[in-house]
C-alpha atoms as a PDB file:
ATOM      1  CA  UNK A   1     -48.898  63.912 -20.297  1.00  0.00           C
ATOM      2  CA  UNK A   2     -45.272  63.250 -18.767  1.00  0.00           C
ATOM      3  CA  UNK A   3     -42.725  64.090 -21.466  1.00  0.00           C
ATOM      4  CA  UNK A   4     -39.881  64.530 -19.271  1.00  0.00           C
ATOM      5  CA  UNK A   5     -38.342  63.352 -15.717  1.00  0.00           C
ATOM      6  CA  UNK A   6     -36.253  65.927 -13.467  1.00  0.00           C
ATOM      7  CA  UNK A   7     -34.195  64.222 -10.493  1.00  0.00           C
ATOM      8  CA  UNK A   8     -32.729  65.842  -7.623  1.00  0.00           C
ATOM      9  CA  UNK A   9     -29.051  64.973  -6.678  1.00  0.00           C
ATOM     10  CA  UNK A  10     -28.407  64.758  -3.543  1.00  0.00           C
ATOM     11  CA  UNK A  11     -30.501  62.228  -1.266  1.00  0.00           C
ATOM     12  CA  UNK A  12     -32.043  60.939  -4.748  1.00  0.00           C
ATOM     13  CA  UNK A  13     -29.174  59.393  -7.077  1.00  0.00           C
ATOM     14  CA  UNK A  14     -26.144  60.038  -4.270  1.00  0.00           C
ATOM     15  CA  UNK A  15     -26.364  59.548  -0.618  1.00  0.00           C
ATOM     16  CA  UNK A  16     -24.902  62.559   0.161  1.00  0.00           C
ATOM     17  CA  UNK A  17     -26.564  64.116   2.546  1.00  0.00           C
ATOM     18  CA  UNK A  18     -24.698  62.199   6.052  1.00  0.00           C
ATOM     19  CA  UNK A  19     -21.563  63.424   3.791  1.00  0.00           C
ATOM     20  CA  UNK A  20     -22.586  67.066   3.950  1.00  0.00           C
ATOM     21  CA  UNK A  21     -23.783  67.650   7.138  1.00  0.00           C
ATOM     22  CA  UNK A  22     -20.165  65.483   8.216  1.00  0.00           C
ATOM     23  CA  UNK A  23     -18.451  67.764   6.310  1.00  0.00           C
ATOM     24  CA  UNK A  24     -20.618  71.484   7.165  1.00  0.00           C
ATOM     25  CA  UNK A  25     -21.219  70.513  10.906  1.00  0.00           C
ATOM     26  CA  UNK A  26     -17.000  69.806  11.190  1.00  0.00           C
ATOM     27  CA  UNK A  27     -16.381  72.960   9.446  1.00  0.00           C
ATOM     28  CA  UNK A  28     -18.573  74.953  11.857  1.00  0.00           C
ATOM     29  CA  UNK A  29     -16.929  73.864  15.091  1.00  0.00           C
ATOM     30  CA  UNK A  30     -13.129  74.073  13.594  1.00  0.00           C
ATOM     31  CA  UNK A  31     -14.156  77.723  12.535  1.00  0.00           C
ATOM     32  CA  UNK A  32     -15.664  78.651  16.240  1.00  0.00           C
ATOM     33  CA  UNK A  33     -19.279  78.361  15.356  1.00  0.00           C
ATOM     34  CA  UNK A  34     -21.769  76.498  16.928  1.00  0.00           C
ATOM     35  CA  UNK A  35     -23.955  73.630  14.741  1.00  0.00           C
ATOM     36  CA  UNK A  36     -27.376  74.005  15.468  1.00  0.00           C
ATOM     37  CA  UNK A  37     -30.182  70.919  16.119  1.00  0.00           C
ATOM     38  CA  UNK A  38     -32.081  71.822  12.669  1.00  0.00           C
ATOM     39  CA  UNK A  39     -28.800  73.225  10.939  1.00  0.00           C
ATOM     40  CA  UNK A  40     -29.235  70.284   8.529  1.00  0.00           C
ATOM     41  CA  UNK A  41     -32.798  70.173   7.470  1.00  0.00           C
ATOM     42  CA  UNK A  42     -32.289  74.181   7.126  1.00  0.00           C
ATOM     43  CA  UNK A  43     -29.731  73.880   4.726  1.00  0.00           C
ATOM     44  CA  UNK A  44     -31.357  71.235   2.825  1.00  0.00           C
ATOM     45  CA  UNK A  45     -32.106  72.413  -1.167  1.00  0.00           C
ATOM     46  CA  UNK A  46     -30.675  75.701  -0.097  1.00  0.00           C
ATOM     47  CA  UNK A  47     -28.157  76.772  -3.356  1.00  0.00           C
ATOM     48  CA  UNK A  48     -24.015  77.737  -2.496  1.00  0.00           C
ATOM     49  CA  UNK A  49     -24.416  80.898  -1.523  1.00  0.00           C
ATOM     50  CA  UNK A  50     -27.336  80.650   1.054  1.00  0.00           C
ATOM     51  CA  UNK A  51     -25.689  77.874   2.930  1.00  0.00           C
ATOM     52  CA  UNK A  52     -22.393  79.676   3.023  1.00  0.00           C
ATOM     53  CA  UNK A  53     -24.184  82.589   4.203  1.00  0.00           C
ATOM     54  CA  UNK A  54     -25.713  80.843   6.758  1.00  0.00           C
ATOM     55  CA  UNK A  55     -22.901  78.843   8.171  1.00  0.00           C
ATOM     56  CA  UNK A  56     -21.027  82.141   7.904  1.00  0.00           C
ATOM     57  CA  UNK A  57     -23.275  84.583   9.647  1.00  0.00           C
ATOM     58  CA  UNK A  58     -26.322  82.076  11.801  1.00  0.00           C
ATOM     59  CA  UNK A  59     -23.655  79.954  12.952  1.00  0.00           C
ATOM     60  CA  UNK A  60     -20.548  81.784  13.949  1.00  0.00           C
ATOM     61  CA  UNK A  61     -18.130  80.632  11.869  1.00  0.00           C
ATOM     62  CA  UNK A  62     -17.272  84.762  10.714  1.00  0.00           C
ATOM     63  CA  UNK A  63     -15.008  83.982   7.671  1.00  0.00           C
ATOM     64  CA  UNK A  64     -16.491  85.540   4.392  1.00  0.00           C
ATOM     65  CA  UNK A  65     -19.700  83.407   2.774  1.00  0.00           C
ATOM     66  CA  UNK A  66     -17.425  82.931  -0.842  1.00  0.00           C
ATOM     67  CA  UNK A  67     -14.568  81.702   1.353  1.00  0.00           C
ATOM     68  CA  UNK A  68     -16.728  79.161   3.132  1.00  0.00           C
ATOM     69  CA  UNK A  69     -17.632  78.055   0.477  1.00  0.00           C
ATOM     70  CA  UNK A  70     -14.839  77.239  -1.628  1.00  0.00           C
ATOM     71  CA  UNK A  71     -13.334  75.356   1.437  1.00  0.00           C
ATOM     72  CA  UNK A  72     -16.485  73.313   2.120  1.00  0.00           C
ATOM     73  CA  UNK A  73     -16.827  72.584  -1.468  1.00  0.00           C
ATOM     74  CA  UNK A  74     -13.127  71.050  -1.988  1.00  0.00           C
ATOM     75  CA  UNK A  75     -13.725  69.127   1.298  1.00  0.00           C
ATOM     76  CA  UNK A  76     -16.728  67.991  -0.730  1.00  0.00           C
ATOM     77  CA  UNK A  77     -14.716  67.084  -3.640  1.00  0.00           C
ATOM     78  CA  UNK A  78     -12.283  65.456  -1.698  1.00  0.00           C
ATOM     79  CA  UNK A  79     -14.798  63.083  -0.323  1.00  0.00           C
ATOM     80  CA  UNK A  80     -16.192  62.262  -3.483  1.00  0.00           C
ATOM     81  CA  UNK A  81     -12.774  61.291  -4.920  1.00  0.00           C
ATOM     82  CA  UNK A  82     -12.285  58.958  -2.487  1.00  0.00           C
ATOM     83  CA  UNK A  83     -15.743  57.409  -2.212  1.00  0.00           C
ATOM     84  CA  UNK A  84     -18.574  58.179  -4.286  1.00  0.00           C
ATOM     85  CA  UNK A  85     -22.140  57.614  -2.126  1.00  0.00           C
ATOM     86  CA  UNK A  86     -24.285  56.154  -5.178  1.00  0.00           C
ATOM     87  CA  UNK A  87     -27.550  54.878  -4.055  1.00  0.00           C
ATOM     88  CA  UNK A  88     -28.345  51.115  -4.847  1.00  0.00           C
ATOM     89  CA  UNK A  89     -29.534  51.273  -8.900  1.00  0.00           C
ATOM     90  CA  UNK A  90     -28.763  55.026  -9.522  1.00  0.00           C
ATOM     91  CA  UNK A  91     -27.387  54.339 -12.708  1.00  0.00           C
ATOM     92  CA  UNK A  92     -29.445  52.127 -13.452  1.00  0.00           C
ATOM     93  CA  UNK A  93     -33.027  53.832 -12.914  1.00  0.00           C
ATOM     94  CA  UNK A  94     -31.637  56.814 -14.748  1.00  0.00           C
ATOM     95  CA  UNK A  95     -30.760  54.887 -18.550  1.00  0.00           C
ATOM     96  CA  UNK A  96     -34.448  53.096 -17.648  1.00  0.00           C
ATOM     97  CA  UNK A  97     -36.300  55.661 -17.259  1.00  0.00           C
ATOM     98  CA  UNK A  98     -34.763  57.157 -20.416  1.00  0.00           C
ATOM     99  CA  UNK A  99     -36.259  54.509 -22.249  1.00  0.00           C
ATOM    100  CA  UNK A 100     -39.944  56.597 -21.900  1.00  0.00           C
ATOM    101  CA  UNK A 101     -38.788  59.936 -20.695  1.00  0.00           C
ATOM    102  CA  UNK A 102     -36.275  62.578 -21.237  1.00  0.00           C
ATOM    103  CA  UNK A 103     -34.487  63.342 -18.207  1.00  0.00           C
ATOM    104  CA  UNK A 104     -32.928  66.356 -16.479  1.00  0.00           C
ATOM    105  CA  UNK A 105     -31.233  66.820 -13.042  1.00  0.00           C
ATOM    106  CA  UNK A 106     -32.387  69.885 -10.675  1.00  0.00           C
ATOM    107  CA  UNK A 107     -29.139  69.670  -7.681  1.00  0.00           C
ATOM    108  CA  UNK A 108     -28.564  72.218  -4.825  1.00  0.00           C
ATOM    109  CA  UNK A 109     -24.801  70.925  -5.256  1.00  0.00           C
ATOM    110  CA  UNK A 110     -22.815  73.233  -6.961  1.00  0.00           C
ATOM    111  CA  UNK A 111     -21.808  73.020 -10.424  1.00  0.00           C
ATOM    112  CA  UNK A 112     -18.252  71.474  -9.981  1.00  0.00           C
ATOM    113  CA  UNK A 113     -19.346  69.023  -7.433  1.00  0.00           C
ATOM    114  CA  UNK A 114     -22.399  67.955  -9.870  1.00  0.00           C
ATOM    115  CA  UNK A 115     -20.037  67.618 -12.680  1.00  0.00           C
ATOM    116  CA  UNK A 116     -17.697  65.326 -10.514  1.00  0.00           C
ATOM    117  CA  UNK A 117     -20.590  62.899  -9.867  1.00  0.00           C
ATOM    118  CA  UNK A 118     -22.201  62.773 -13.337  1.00  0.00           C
ATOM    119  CA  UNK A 119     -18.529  62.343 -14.626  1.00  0.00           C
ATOM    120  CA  UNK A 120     -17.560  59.362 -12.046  1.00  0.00           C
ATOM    121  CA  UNK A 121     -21.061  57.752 -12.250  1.00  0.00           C
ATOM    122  CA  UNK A 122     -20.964  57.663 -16.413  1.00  0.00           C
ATOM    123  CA  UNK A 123     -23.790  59.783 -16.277  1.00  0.00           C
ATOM    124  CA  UNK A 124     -23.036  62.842 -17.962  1.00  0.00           C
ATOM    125  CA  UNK A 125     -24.673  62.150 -21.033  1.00  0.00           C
ATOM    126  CA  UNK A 126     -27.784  60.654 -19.546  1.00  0.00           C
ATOM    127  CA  UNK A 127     -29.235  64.050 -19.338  1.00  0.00           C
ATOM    128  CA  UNK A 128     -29.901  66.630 -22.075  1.00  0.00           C
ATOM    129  CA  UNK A 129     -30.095  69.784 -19.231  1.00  0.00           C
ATOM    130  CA  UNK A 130     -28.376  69.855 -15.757  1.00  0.00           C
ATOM    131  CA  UNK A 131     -29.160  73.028 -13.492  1.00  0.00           C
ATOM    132  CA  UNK A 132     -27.631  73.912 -10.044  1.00  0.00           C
ATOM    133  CA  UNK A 133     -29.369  76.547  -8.214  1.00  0.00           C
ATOM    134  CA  UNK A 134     -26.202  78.740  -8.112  1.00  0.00           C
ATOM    135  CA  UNK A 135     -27.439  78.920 -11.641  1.00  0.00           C
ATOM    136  CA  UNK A 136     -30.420  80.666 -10.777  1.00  0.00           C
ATOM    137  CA  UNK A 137     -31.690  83.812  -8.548  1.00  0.00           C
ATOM    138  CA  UNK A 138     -33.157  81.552  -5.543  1.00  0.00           C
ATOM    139  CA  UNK A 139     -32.472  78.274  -4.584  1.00  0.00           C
ATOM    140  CA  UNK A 140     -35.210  75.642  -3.446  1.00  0.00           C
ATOM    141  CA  UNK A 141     -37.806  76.039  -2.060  1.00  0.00           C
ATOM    142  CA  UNK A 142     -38.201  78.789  -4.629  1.00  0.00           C
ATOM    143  CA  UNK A 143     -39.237  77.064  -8.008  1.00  0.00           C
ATOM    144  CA  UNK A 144     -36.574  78.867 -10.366  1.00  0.00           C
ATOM    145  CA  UNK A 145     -34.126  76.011 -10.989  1.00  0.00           C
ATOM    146  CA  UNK A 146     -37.537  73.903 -11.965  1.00  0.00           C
ATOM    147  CA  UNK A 147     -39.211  76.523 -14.028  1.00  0.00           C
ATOM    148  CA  UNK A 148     -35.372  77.195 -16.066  1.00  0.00           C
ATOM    149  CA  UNK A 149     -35.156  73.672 -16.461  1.00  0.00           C
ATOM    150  CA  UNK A 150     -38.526  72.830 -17.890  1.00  0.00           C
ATOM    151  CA  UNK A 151     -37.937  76.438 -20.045  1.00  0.00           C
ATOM    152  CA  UNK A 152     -34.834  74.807 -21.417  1.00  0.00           C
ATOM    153  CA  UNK A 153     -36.585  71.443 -22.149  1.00  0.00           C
ATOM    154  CA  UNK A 154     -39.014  73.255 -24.291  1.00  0.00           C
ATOM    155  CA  UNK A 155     -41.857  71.959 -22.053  1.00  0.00           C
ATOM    156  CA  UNK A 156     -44.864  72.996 -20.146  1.00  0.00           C
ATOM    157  CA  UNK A 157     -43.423  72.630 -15.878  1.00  0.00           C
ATOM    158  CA  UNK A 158     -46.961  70.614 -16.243  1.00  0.00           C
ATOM    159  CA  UNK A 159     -45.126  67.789 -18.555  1.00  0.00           C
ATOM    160  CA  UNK A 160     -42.742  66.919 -16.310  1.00  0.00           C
ATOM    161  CA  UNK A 161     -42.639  65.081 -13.287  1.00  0.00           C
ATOM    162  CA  UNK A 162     -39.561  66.160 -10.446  1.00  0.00           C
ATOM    163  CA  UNK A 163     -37.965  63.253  -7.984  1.00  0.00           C
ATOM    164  CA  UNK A 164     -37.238  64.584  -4.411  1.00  0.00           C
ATOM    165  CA  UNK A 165     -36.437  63.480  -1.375  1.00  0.00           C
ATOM    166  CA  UNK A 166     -36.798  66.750   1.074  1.00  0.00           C
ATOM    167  CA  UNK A 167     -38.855  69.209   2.718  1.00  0.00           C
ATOM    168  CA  UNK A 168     -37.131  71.760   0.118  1.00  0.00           C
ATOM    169  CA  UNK A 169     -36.611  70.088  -2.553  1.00  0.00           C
ATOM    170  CA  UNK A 170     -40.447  68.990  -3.089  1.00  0.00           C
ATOM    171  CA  UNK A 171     -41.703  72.729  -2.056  1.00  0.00           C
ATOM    172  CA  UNK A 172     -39.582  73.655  -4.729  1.00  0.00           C
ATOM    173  CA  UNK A 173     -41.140  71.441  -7.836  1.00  0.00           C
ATOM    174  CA  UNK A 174     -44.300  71.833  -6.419  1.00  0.00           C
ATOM    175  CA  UNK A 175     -44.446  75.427  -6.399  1.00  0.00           C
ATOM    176  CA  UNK A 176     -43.134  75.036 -10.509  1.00  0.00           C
ATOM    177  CA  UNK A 177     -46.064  73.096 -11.166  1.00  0.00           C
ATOM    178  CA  UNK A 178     -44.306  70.200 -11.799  1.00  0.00           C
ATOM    179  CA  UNK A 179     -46.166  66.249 -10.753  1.00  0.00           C
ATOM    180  CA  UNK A 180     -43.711  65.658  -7.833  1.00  0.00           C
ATOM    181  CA  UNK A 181     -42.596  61.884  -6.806  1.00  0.00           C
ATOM    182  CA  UNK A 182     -41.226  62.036  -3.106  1.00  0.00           C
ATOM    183  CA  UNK A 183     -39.066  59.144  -2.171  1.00  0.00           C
ATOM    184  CA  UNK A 184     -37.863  60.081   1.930  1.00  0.00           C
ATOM    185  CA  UNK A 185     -34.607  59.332   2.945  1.00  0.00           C
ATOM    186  CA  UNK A 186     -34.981  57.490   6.115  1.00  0.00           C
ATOM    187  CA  UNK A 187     -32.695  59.586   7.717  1.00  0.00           C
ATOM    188  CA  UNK A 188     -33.553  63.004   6.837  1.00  0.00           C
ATOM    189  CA  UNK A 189     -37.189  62.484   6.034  1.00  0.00           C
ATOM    190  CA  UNK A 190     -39.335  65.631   4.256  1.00  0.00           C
ATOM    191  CA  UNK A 191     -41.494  67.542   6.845  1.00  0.00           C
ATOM    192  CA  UNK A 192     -44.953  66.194   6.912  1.00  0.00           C
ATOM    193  CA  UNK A 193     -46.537  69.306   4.941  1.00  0.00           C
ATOM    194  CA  UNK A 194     -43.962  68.895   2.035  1.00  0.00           C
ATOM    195  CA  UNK A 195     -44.400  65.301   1.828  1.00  0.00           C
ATOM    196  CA  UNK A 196     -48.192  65.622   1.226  1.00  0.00           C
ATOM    197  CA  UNK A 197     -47.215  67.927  -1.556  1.00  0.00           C
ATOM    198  CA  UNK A 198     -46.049  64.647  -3.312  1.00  0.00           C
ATOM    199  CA  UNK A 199     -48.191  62.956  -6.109  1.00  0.00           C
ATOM    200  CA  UNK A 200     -46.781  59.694  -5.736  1.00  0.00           C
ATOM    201  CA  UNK A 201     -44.406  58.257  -2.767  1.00  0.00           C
ATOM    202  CA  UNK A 202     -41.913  55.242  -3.273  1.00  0.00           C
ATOM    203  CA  UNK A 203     -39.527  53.792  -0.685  1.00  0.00           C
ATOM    204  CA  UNK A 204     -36.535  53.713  -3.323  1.00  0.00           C
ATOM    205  CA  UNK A 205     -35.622  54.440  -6.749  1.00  0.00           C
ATOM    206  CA  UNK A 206     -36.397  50.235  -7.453  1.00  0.00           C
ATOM    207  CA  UNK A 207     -40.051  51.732  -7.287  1.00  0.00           C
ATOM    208  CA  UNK A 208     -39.076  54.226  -9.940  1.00  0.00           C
ATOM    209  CA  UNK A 209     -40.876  52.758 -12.577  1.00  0.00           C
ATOM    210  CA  UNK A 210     -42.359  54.412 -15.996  1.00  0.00           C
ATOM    211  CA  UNK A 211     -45.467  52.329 -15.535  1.00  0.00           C
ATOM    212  CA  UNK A 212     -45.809  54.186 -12.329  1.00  0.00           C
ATOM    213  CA  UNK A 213     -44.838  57.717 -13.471  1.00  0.00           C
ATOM    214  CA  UNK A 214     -47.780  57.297 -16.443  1.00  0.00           C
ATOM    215  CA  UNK A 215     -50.334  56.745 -13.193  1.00  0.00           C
ATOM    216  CA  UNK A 216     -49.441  60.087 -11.897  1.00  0.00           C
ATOM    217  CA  UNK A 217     -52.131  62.254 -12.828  1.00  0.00           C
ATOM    218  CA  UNK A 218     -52.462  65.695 -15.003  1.00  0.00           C
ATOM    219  CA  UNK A 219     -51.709  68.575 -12.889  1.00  0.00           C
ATOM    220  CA  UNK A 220     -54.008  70.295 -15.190  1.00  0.00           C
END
């Protein structure tokens, strides 16, 4: 049974992802590197260091990984201060579906950055445990930020169900042995094999119902 609901950040309660690959692919060509055509869904649920590794040594930019980081990352913040990319009813399907569930938030954002949003969005108490996969050995798709957060929940991974949006992101819950809901974002949409990982697809978080969590069946 479902005790618990675990969203992803980026793509699922912010529309962040046009902001990143803005920010990364701008970065990259100041820097001397050269953006690749699948530099984006690559980086996609991969944690700080991975993607500053890999904008730092696959794409040319040859400054060291922490220092592309911390520059990408206040660009980031910048952004954010200046316009916050909430998808429609956020906020709102996160205090509903705390109604039924307990929630937590699973974000390949790191921990400043996720701060910032739950902060401007009013959300920071909405969730009892919050977990960026700088937090943890291996980002997504590994399952470690989705087996520490269902560890720190106090639940089976099999009592909770994880909300993603790509190819990464649902690998990663998946592999956990968490139920997975899979809502695409148009733009970026989840490779075909990840998507049909997915017990349940919605077109948008109005879809996000507890009536239709309960349908998702037992992953035992």
């Amino acid at each position: 049974m479902i005790q618990a609901v675990v969203f992803d950040l980026d793509g699922i309660l912010i529309d962040s992802e046009p902001v990143w690959e803005e920010v990364r692919r701008a970065y990259v060509l100041r820097h001397g590197g050269q953006w690749q055509p699948d530099s984006q869904s690559r980086l996609m649920g991969m944690s700080t260091s991975e993607w500053a590794t890999y904008l730092s040594q696959e794409l040319g930019v040859g400054k060291d990984p922490a220092e592309v980081a911390d520059e990408v990352i206040a660009e980031m913040r910048e952004r954010y201060e200046v316009d916050l990319p909430l998808m429609p009813g956020a906020v709102e399907t996160v205090y509903r579906i705390g109604d039924g569930y307990r929630r937590g938030l699973a974000s390949s954002s790191p921990r400043s950055l996720i701060d910032r949003v739950l902060e401007t969005a009013q959300l920071t108490q909405a969730f009892e445990v919050t977990m960026s996969t700088e937090e943890v050995e291996r980002g997504k798709p590994d399952p470690d930020v989705y087996l520490t957060i269902a560890d720190r929940l106090r639940l089976a991974p099999k009592d909770c169900i994880a909300v993603e949006d790509s190819s990464n992101g649902l690998r990663s819950a998946a592999a956990a042995g968490m139920a997975v809901v899979a809502i695409p974002h148009p733009t970026y949409p989840p490779q075909s094999d990840a998507l049909a990982l997915a017990d349940l697809t919605l077109n948008d978080l109005s879809e996000l119902t507890m009536e239709r969590i309960s349908s998702v069946p037992d992953r035992d």
